[in-house]
Protein backbone atom coordinates (compact mmCIF):
# COMPACT_ATOMS: atom_id res chain seq x y z
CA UNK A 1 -1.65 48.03 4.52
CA UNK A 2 1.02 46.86 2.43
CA UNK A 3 3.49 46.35 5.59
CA UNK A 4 1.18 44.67 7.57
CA UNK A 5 0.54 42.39 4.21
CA UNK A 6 4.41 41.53 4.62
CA UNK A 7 4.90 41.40 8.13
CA UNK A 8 1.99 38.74 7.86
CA UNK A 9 3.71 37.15 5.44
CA UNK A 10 6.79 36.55 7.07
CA UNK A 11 5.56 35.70 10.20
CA UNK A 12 2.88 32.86 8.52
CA UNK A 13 6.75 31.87 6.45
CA UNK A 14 8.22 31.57 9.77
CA UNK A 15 5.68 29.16 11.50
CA UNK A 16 6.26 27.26 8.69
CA UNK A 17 9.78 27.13 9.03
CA UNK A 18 9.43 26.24 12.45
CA UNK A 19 7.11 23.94 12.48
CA UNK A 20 9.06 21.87 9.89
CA UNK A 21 12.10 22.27 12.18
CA UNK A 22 9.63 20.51 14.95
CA UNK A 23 8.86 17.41 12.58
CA UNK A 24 11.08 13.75 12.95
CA UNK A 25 13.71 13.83 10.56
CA UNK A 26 14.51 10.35 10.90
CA UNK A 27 10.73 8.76 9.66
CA UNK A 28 8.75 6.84 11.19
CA UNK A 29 9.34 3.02 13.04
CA UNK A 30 7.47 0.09 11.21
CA UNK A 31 7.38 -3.75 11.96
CA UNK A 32 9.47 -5.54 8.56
CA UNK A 33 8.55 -9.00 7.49
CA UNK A 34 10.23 -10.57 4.40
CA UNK A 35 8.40 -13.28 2.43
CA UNK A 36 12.09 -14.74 1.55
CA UNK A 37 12.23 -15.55 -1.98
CA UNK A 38 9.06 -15.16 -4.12
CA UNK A 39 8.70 -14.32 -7.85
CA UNK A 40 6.92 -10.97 -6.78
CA UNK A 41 7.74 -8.68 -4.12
CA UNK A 42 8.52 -9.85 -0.91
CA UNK A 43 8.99 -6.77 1.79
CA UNK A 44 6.56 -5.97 3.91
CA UNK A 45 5.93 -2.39 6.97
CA UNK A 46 3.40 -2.91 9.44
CA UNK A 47 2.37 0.25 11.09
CA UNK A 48 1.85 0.30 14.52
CA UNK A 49 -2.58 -0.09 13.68
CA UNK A 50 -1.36 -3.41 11.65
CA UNK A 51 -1.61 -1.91 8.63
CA UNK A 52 0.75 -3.88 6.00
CA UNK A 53 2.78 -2.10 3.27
CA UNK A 54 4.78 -3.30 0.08
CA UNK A 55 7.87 -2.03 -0.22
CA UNK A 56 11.12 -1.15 -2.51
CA UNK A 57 14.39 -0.36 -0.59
CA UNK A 58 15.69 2.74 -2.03
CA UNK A 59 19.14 2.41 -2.43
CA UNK A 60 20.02 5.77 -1.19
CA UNK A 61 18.94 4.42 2.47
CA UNK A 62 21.45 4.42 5.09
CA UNK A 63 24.57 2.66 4.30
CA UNK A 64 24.82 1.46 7.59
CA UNK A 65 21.45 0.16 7.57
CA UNK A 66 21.39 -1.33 4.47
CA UNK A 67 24.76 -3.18 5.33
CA UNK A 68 22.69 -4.63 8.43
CA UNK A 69 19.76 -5.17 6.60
CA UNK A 70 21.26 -7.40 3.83
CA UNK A 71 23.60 -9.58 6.54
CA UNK A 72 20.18 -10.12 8.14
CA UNK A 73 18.74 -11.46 5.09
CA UNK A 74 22.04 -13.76 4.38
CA UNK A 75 21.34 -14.98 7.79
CA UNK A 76 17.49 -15.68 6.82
CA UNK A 77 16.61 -13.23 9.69
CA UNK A 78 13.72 -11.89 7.98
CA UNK A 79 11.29 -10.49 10.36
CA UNK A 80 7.68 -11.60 11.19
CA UNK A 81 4.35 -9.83 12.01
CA UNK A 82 4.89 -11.62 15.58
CA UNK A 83 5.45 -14.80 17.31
CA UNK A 84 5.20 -17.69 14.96
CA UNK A 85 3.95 -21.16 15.43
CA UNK A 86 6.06 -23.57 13.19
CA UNK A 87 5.19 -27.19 14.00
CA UNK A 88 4.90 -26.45 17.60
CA UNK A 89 7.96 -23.98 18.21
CA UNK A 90 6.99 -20.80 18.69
CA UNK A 91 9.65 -18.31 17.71
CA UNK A 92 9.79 -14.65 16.26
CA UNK A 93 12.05 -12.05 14.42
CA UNK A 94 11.66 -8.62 15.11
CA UNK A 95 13.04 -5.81 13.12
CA UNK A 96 12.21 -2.28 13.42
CA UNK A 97 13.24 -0.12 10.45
CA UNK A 98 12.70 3.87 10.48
CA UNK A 99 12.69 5.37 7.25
CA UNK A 100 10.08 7.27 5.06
CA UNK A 101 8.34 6.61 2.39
CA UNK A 102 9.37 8.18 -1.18
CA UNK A 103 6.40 7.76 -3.23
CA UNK A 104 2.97 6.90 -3.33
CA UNK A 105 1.16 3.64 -4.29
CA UNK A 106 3.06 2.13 -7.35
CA UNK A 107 2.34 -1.38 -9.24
CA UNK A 108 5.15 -3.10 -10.97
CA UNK A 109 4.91 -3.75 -14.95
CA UNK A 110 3.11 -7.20 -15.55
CA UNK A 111 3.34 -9.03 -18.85
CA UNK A 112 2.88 -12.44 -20.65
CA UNK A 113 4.76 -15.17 -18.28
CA UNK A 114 5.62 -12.51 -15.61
CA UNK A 115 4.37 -11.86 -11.93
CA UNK A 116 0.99 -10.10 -11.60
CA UNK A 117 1.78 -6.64 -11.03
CA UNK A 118 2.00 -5.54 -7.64
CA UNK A 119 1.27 -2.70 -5.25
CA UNK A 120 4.31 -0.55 -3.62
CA UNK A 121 5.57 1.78 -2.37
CA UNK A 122 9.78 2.93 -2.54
CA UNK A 123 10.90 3.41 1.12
CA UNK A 124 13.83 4.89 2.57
CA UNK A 125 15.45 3.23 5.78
CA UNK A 126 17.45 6.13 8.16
CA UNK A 127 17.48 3.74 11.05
CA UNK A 128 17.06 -0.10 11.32
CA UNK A 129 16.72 -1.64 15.30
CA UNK A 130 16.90 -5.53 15.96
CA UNK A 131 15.15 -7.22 19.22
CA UNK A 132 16.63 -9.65 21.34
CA UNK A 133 16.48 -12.78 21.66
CA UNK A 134 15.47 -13.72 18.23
CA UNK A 135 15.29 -17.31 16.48
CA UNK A 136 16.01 -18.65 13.20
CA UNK A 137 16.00 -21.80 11.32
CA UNK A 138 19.04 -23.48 10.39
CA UNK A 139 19.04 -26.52 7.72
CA UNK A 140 20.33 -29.36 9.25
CA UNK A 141 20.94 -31.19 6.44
CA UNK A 142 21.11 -30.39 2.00
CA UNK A 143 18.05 -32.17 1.89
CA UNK A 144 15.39 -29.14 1.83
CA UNK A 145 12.40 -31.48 3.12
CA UNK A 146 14.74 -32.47 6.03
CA UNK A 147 15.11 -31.17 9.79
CA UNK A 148 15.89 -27.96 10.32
CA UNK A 149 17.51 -26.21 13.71
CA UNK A 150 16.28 -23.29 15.53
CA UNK A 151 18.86 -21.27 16.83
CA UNK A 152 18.47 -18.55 19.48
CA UNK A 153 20.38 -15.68 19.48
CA UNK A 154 20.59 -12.96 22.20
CA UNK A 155 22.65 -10.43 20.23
CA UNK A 156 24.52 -9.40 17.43
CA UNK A 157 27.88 -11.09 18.79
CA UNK A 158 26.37 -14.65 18.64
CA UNK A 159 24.76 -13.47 14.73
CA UNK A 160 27.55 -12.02 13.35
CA UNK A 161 30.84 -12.85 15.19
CA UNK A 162 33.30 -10.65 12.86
CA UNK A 163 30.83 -7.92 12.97
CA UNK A 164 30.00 -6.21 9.84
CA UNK A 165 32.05 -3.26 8.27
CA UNK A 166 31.14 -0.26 5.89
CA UNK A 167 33.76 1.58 3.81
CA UNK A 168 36.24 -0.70 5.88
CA UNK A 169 35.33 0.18 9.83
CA UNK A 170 33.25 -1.50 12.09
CA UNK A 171 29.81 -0.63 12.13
CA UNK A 172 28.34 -0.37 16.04
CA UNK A 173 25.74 -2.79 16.48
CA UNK A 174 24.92 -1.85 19.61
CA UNK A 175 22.90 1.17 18.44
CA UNK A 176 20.40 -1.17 16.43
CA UNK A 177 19.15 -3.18 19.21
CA UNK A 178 15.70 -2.42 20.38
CA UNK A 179 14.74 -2.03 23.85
CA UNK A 180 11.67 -3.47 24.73
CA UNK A 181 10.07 -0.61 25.03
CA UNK A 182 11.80 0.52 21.55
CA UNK A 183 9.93 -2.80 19.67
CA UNK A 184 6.23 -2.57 21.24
């Protein structure tokens, strides 16, 4: 009886071995939006039901990523839920990021003459995917009430001409664009 008890045993240990062996190691894909500069929080998942999530980069995300991810945001590509309507133009950014999340619901500290605390969660990129063509909105001019440009740009050469290095090399930008069928 006490064989069988351990043969049990290691067999049940070994479907569970297994069957974590058989689960994505990489995360799940979710839409990002950034607000852009707010006095709260500003990053945003969507899940593929619509579902919206706060979120804290964790800083031990992908260094590759996270190089891409902050050029984006120097380049004010900051993702949307979908195609946009601004004054007529109808444009959209989307970014896929891959990650996991690292801990459940958390709310920033909130005092006198702060921001309201806030809902998040801390999420861990291990991939990051761009879609072509995307547009973004250039200032034309200092004045911030003044025109502004859209630009269109149907890869990363036309975004960031020098590329973008870690530790020195070139990162390949090729691997974060989305396919179509990648994005949807």
């Amino acid at each position: 009886m006490k064989d069988e008890r351990k043969t049990v045993h290691h067999l049940s240990m070994l479907l569970l071995v297994l069957f974590g062996l058989a689960l994505p190691v990489d995360g799940e894909d979710f839409r990002f939006r950034c607000m852009g500069e707010t006095t709260g929080l500003c990053d945003f998942l969507r899940d593929a039901a619509g579902k919206e999530t706060t979120i804290k980069i964790s800083p031990d995300s992908d260094p590759g990523c996270l190089v891409l991810f902050k050029a984006l945001q120097t380049k004010r590509v900051y993702g949307t839920k979908g195609w946009e309507n601004h004054e007529g133009a109808k444009w959209k950014q989307e970014i896929i990021l891959t990650g996991v999340f690292l801990s459940p619901l958390k709310w920033t500290e909130s005092g006198p003459n702060t921001a309201p605390s806030e809902q998040y969660r801390d999420f861990k990129i291990t991939g990051l995917k761009v879609q072509f063509p995307l547009s973004r909105f250039v200032d034309a001019t200092d004045d911030p009430t003044g025109p502004v440009i859209m630009e269109t740009h149907f890869g990363f050469d036309s975004l960031f001409p020098q590329g973008l290095r870690l530790s020195g090399k070139l990162i390949d930008l090729g691997k974060h664009t989305a396919k179509k069928s990648d994005a949807e």
